[in-house]
N, C-alpha and C. Protein backbone atom coordinates (compact mmCIF):
# COMPACT_ATOMS: atom_id res chain seq x y z
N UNK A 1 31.55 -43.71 61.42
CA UNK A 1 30.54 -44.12 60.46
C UNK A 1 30.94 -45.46 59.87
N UNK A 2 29.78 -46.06 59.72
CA UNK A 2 30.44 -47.65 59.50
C UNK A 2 30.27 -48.10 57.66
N UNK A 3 30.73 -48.11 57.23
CA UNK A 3 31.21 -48.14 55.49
C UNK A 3 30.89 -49.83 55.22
N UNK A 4 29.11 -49.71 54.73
CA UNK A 4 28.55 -51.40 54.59
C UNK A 4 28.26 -51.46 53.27
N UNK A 5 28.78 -50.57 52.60
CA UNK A 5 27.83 -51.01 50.86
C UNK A 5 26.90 -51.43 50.53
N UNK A 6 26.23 -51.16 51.80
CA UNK A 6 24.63 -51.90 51.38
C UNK A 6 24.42 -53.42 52.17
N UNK A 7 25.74 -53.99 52.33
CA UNK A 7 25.93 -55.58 52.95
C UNK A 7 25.35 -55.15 54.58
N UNK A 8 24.41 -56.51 54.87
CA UNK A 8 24.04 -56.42 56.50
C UNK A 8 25.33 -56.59 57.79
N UNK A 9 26.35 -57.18 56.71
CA UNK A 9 27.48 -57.98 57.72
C UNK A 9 29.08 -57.72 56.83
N UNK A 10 30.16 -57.30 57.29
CA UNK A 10 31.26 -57.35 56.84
C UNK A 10 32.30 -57.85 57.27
N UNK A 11 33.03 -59.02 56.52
CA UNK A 11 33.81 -60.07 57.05
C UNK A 11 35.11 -59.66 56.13
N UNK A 12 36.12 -58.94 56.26
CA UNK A 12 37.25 -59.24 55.32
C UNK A 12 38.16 -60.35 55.57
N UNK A 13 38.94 -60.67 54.49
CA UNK A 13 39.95 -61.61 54.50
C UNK A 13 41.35 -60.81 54.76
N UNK A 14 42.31 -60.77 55.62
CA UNK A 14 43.25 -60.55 55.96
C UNK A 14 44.19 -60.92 54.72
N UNK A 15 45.13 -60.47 54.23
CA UNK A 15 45.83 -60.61 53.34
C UNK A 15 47.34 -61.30 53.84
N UNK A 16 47.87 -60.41 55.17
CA UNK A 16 48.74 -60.38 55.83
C UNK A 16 48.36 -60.04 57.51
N UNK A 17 48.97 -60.45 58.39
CA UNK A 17 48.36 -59.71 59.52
C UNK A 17 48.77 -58.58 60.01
N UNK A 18 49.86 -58.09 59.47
CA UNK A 18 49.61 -56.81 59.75
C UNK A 18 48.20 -55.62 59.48
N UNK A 19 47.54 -56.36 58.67
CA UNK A 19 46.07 -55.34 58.16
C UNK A 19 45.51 -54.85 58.81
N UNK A 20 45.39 -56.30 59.97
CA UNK A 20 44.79 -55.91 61.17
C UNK A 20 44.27 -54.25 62.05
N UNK A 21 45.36 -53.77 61.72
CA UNK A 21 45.57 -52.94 62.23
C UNK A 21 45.85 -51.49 61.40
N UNK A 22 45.14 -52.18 60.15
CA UNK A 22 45.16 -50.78 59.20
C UNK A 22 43.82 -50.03 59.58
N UNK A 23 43.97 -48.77 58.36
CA UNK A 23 42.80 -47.59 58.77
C UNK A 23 41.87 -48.26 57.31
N UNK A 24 41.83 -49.01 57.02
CA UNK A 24 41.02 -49.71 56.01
C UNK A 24 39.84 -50.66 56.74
N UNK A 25 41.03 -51.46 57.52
CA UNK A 25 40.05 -52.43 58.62
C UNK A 25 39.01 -51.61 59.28
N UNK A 26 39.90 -50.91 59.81
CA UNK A 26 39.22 -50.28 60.98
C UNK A 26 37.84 -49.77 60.52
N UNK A 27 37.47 -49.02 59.23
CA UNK A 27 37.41 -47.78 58.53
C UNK A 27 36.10 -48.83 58.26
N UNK A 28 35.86 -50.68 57.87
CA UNK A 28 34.97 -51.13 57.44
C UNK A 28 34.06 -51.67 59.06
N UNK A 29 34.52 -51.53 59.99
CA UNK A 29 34.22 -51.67 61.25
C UNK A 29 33.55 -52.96 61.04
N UNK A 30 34.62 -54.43 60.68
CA UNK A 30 33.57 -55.67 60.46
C UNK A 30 32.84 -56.20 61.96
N UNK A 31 32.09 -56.96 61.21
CA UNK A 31 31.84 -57.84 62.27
C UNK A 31 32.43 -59.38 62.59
N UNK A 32 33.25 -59.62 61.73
CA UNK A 32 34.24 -60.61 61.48
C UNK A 32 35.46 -60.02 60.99
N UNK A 33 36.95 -60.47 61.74
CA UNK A 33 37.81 -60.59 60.40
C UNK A 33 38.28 -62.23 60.41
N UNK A 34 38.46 -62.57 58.99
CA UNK A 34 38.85 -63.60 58.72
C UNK A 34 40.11 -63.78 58.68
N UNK A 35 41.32 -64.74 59.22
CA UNK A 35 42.70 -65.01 59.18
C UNK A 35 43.23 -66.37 58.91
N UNK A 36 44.07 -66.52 58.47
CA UNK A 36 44.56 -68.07 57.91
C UNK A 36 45.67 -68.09 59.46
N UNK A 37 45.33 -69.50 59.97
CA UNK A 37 46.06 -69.75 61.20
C UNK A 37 47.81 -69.49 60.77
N UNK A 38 48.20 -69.90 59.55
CA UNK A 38 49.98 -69.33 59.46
C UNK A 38 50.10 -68.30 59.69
N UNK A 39 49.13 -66.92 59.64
CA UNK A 39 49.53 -65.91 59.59
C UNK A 39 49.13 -64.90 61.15
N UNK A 40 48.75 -66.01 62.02
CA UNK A 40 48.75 -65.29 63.48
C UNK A 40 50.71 -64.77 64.00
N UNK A 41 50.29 -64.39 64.61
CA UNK A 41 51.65 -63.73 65.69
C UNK A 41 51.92 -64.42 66.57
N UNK A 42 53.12 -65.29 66.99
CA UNK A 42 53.56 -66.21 67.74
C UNK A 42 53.25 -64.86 68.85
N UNK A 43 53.83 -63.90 68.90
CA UNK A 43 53.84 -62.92 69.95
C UNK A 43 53.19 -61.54 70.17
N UNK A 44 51.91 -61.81 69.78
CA UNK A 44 50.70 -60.84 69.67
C UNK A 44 49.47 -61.06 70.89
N UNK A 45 49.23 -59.92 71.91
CA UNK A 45 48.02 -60.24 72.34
C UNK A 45 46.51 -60.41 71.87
N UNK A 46 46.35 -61.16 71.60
CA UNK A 46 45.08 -61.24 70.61
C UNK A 46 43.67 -60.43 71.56
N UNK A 47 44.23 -60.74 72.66
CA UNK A 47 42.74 -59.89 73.45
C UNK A 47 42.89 -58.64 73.05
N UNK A 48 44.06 -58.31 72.39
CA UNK A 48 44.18 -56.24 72.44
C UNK A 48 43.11 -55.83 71.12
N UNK A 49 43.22 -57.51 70.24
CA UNK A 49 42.21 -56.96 68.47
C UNK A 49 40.50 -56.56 68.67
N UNK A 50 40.42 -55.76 68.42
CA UNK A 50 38.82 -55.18 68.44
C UNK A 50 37.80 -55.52 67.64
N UNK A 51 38.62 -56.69 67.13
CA UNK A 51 37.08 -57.41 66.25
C UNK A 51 37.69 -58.59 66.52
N UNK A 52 36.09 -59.44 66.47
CA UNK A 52 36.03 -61.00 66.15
C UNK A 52 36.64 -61.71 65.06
N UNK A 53 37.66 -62.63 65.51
CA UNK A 53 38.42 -63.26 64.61
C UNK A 53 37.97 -64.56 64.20
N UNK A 54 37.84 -65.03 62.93
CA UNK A 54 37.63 -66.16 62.51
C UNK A 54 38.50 -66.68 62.07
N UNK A 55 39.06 -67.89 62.42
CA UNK A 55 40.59 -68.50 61.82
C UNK A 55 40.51 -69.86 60.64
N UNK A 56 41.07 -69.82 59.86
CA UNK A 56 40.57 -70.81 58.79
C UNK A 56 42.47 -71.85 58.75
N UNK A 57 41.75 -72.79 58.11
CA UNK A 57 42.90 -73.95 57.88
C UNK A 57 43.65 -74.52 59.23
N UNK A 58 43.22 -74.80 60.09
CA UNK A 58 42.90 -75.36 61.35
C UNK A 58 42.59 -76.88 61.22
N UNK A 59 44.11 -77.59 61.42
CA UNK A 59 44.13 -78.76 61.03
C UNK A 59 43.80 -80.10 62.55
N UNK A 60 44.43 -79.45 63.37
CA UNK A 60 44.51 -79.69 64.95
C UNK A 60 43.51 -79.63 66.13
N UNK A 61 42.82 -80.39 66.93
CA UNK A 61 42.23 -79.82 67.78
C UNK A 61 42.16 -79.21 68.64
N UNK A 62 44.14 -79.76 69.39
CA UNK A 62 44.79 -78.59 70.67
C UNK A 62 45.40 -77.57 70.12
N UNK A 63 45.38 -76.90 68.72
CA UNK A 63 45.53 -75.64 68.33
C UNK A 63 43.92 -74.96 68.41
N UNK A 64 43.28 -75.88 67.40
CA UNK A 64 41.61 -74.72 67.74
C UNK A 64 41.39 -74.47 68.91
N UNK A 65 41.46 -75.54 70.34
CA UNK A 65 41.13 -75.50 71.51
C UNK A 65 41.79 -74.01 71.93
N UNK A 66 43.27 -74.61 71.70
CA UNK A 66 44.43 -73.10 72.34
C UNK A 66 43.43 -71.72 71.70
N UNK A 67 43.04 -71.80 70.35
CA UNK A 67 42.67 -70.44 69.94
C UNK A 67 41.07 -69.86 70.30
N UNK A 68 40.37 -70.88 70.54
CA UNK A 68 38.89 -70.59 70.81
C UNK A 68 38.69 -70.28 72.09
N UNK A 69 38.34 -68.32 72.01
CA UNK A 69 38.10 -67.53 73.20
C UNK A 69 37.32 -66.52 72.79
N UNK A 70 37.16 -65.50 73.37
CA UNK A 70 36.45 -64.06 73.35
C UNK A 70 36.98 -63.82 72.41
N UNK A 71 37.87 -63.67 71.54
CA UNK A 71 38.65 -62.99 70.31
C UNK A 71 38.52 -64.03 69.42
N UNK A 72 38.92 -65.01 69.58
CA UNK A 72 39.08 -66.74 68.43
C UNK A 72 37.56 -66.80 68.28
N UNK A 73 36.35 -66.20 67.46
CA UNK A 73 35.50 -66.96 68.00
C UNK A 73 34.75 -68.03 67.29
N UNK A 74 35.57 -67.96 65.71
CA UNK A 74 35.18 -69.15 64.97
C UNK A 74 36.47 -69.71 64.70
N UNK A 75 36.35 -71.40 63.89
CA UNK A 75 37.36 -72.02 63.38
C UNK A 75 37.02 -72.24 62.17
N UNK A 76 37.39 -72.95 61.45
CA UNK A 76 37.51 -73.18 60.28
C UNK A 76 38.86 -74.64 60.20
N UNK A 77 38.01 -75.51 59.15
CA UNK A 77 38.87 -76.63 59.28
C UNK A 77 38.59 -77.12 57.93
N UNK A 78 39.27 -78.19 57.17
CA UNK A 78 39.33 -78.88 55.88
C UNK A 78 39.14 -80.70 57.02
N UNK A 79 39.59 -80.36 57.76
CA UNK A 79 39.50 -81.75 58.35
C UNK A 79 38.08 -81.82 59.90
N UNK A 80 37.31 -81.70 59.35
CA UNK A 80 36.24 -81.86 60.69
C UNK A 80 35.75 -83.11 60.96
N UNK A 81 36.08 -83.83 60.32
CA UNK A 81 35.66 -85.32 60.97
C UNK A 81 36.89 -85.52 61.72
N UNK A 82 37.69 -85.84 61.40
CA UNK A 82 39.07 -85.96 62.15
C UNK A 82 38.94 -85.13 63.37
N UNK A 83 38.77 -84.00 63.46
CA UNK A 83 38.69 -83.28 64.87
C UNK A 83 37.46 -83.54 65.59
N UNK A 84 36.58 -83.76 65.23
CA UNK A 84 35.17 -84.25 65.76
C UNK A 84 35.59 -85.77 66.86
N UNK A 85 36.47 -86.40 65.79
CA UNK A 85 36.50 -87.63 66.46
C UNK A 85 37.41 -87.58 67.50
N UNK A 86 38.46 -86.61 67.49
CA UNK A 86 39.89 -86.30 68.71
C UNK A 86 38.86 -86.05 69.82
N UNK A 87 37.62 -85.27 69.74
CA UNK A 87 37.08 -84.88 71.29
C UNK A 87 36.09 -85.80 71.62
N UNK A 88 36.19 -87.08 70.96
CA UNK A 88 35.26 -87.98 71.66
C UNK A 88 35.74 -88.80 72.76
């Protein structure tokens, strides 16, 4: 059963990444989770996470590039002109 409070869409913010993988996450069945790029897993398969990840503070373009896949599927940046202009 999917736990929406009434909201059409549920995006949490990750606190830590271990959450990931709590019975809280799970329990809100988002359709986003949101993560701050420091707090990925140098050594985590990201294809194994069962929800869509959105990654925020994404300063780089060959890091967003590296992360944008079936799992990565948004970015988030403070600098988008700067990266706009790296892929021209």
């Amino acid at each position: 059963m999917q736990v929406t409070r009434g909201w059409p869409r549920v995006g949490p913010v990750l606190n830590d990444w271990r959450e990931i993988d709590s019975a809280a996450i799970a329990a809100l069945q988002p359709d986003v989770v949101f993560c701050d790029i420091a707090q990925l897993p140098a050594q985590r398969d990201l294809s194994a996470i069962v929800h869509p990840l959105a990654i925020y503070e994404v300063d780089r373009i060959d890091i967003a590039t590296i992360y944008c896949s079936a799992v990565v599927r948004w970015v988030e940046t403070f600098t988008v002109g700067e990266l706009l202009e790296s892929t021209l």
